[in-house]
Protein backbone atom coordinates (compact mmCIF):
# COMPACT_ATOMS: atom_id res chain seq x y z
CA UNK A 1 0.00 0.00 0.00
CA UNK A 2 1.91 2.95 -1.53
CA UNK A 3 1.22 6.35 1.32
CA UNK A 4 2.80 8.57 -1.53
CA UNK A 5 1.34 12.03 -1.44
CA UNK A 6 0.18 14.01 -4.51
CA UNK A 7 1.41 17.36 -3.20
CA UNK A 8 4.58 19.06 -4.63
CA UNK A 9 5.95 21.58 -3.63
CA UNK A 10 5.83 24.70 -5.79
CA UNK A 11 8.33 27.27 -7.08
CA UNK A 12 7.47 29.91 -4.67
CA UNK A 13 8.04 27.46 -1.86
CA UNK A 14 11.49 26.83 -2.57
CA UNK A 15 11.64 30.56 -3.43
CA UNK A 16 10.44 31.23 0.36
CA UNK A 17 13.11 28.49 1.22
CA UNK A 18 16.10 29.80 -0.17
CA UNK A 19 15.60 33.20 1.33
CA UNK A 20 14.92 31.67 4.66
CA UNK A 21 18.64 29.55 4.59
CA UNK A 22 20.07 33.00 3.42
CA UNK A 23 18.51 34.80 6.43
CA UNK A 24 19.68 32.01 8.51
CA UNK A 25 23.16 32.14 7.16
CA UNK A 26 23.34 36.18 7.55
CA UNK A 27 22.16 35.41 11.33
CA UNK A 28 24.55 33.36 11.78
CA UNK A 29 27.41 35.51 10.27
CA UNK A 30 25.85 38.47 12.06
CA UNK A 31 25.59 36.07 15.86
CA UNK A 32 29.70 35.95 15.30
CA UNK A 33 30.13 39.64 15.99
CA UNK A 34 27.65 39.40 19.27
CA UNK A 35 29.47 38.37 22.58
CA UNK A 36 27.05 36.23 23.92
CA UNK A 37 29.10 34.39 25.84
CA UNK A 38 28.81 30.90 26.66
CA UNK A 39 25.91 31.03 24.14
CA UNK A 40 27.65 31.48 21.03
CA UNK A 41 27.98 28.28 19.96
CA UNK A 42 24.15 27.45 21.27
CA UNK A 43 23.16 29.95 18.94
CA UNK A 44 24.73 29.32 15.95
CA UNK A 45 24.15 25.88 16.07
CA UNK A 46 20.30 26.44 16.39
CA UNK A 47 20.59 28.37 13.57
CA UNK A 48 22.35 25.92 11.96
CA UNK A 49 20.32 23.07 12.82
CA UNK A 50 17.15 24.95 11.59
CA UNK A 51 18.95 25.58 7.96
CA UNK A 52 19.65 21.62 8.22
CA UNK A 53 16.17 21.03 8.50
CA UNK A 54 14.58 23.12 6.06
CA UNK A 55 17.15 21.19 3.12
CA UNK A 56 16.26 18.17 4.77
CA UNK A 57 12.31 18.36 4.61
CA UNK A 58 11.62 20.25 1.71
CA UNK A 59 15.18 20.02 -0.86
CA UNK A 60 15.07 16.67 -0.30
CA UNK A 61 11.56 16.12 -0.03
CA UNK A 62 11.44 14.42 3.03
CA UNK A 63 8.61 16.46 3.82
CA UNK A 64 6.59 14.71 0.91
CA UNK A 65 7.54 11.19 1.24
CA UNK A 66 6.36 8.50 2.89
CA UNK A 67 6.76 7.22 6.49
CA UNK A 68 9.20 4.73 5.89
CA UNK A 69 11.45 7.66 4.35
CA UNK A 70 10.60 10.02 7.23
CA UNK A 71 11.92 6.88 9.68
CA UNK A 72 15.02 6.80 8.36
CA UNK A 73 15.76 10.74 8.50
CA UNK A 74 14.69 10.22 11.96
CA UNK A 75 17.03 7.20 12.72
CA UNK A 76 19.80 9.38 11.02
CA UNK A 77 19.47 12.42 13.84
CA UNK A 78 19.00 9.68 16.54
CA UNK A 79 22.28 7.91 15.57
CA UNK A 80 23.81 11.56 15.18
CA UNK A 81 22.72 12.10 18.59
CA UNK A 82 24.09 9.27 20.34
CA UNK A 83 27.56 9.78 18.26
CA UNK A 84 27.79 13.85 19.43
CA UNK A 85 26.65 12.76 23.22
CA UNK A 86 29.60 10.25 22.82
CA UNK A 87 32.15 12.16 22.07
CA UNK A 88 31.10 15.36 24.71
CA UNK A 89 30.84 12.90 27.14
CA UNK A 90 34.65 11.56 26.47
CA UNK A 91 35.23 15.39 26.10
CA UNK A 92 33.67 16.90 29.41
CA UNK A 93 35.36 14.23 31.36
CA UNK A 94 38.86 14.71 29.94
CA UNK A 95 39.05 17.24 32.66
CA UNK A 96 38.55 14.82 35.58
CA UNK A 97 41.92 12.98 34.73
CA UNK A 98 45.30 13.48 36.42
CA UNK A 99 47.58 15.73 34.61
């Protein structure tokens, strides 16, 4: 049984798109002049995870597939997930050790 949509998207979508990963990209390029503190790099990876996810679910067109399609993105940022809590927990703890 086939859950394949028969929406598309349409020009001005990816019109409305691109201009949104520009604004995020002139955010983040304008963020780098901000001292926000410990909250830099919170920041720009928001932004930067919010740019990932509009390629993701509409250049892609994640957003218009199926569910088996959508599982896998969704395994992908799981997997990603465990691999970057991984690796900051080997890094926060690096600290602990004897010098």
């Amino acid at each position: 049984m086939s859950e394949h949509t028969n929406s598309h998207p349409t020009p001005g979508l990816y019109v409305v798109i691109v201009l949104a990963l520009f604004l995020g990209t002139c955010l983040t390029w304008g963020i780098a002049f901000v001292d926000l503190g410990i909250w830099n790099p919170v920041v720009a990876l928001t932004i930067a995870v919010v740019k990932a996810v509009l390629v993701i679910l509409f250049f892609m067109h994640v957003y218009y597939s199926n569910r088996l399609t959508k599982l896998t993105v969704a395994a992908g940022f799981f997997w990603l997930l465990i691999m970057i809590s991984m690796s900051l927990s080997d890094y926060l703890t690096r600290t602990f050790l004897p010098q």
